[in-house]
Protein backbone atom coordinates (compact mmCIF):
# COMPACT_ATOMS: atom_id res chain seq x y z
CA UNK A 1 -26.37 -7.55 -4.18
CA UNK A 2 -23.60 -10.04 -4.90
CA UNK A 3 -22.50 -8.40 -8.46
CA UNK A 4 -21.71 -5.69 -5.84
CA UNK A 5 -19.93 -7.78 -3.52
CA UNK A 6 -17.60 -9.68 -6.32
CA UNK A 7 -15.38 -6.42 -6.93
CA UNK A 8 -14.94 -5.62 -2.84
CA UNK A 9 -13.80 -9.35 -2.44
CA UNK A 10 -11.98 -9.19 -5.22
CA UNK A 11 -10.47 -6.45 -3.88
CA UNK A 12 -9.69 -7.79 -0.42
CA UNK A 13 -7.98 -10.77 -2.04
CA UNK A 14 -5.39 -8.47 -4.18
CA UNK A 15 -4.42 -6.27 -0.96
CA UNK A 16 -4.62 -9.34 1.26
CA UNK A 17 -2.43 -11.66 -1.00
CA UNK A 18 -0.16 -9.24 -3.33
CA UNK A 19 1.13 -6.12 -0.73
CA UNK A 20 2.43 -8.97 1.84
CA UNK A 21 3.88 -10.70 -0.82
CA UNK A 22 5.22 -7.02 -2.68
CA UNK A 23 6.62 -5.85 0.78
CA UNK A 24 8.78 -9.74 1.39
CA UNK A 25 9.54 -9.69 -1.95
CA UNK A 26 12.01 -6.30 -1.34
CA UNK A 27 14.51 -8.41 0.80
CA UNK A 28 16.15 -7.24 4.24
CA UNK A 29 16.09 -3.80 5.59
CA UNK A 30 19.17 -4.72 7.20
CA UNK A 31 21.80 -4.87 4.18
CA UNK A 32 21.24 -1.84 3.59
CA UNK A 33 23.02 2.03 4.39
CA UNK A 34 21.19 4.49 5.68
CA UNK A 35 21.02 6.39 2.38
CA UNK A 36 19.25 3.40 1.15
CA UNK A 37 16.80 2.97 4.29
CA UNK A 38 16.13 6.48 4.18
CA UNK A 39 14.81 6.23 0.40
CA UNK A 40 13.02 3.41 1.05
CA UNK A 41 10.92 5.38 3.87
CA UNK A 42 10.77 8.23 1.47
CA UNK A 43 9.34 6.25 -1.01
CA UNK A 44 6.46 4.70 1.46
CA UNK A 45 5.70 8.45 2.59
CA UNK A 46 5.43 9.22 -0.92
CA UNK A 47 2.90 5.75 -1.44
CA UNK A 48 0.77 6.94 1.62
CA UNK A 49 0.15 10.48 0.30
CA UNK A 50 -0.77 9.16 -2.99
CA UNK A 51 -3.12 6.78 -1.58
CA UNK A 52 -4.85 9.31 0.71
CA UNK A 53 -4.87 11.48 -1.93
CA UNK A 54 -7.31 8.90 -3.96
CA UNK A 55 -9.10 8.05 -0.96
CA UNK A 56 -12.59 10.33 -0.12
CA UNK A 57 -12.16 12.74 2.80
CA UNK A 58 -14.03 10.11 5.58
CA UNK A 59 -11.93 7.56 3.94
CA UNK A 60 -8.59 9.67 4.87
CA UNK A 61 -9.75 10.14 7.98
CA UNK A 62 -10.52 6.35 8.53
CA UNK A 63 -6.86 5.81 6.85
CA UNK A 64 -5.07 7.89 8.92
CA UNK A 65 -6.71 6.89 12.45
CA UNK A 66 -6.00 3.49 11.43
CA UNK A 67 -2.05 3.54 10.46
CA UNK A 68 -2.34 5.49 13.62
CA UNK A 69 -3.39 3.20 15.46
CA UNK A 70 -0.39 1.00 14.71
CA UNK A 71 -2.10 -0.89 11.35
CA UNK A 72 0.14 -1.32 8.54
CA UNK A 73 -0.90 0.72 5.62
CA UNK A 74 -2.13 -2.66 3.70
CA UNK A 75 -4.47 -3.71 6.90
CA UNK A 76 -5.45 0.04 6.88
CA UNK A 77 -6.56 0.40 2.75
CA UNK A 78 -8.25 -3.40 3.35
CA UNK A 79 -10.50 -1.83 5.83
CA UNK A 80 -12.10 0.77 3.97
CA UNK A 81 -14.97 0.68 1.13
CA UNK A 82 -13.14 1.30 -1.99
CA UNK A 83 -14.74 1.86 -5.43
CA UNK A 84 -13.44 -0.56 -7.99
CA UNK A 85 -11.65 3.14 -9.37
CA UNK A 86 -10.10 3.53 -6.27
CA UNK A 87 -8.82 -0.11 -6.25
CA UNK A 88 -7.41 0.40 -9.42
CA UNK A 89 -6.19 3.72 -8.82
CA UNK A 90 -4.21 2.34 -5.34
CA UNK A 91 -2.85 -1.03 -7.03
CA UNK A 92 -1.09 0.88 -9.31
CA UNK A 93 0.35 3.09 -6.26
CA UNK A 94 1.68 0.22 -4.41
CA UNK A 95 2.87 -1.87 -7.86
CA UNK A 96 5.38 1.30 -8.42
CA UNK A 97 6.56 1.48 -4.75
CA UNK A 98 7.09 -2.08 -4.68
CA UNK A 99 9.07 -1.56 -8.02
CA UNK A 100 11.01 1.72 -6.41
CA UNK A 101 11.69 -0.64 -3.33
CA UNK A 102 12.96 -3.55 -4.92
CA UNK A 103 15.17 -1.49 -7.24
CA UNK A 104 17.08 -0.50 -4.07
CA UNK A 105 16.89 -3.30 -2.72
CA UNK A 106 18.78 -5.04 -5.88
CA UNK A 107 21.05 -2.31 -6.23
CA UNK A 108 22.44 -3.42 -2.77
C-alpha cells in the first residue's frame, strides 16, 4: 500500500509547490496590453484542453465541475487520482505554459 501512495504524494507536492510558484514566477498581469493579456488567456485555454485531454472521461468531468466551481486549475488537477503517466504527461503541460507565459511576460 505505501509504494502506491509515494507517487500520489509525490505528486501532490509537485502541483502543490511548483504551479504556485510557475504562475508568480510570470510577473504582473497589469504591465501588460491587451494583446499580451489576451495571449496569455489563450495560452491557459490551450493548457486546460491539453490537460483534460490526458485526463480519463470521470476525471474530465471531476475537472471541469471543479474549475467550475471557482477552483483554480492547479487545486482542480491536485484533486483528482492521477496515474504517475498522467502526472508526467500534465507536468510537462504546465512546464510549457509557464514557459509561453513568462516569455510574454519578459517580452514586456
Amino acid at each position: 500500500m505505501k509504494s502506491k501512495l509515494m507517487p500520489i504524494l509525490a505528486a501532490s507536492a509537485i502541483f502543490t509547490l511548483a504551479l504556485p510558484l510557475a504562475a508568480n514566477a510570470c510577473g504582473d498581469k497589469k504591465n501588460l496590453t491587451q494583446a499580451q493579456r489576451t495571449q496569455v488567456e489563450e495560452i491557459k485555454k490551450n493548457a486546460r484542453s491539453q490537460v483534460e485531454a490526458v485526463l480519463k472521461p470521470q476525471q474530465q468531468g471531476e475537472f471541469q465541475s471543479a474549475v467550475e466551481d471557482g477552483q483554480n486549475m492547479r487545486s482542480a488537477i491536485t484533486s483528482l487520482n492521477l496515474s504517475q503517466e498522467q502526472q508526467t504527461q500534465i507536468n510537462e503541460i504546465m512546464e510549457l505554459a509557464k514557459e509561453q507565459k513568462r516569455a510574454i511576460y519578459g517580452s514586456n
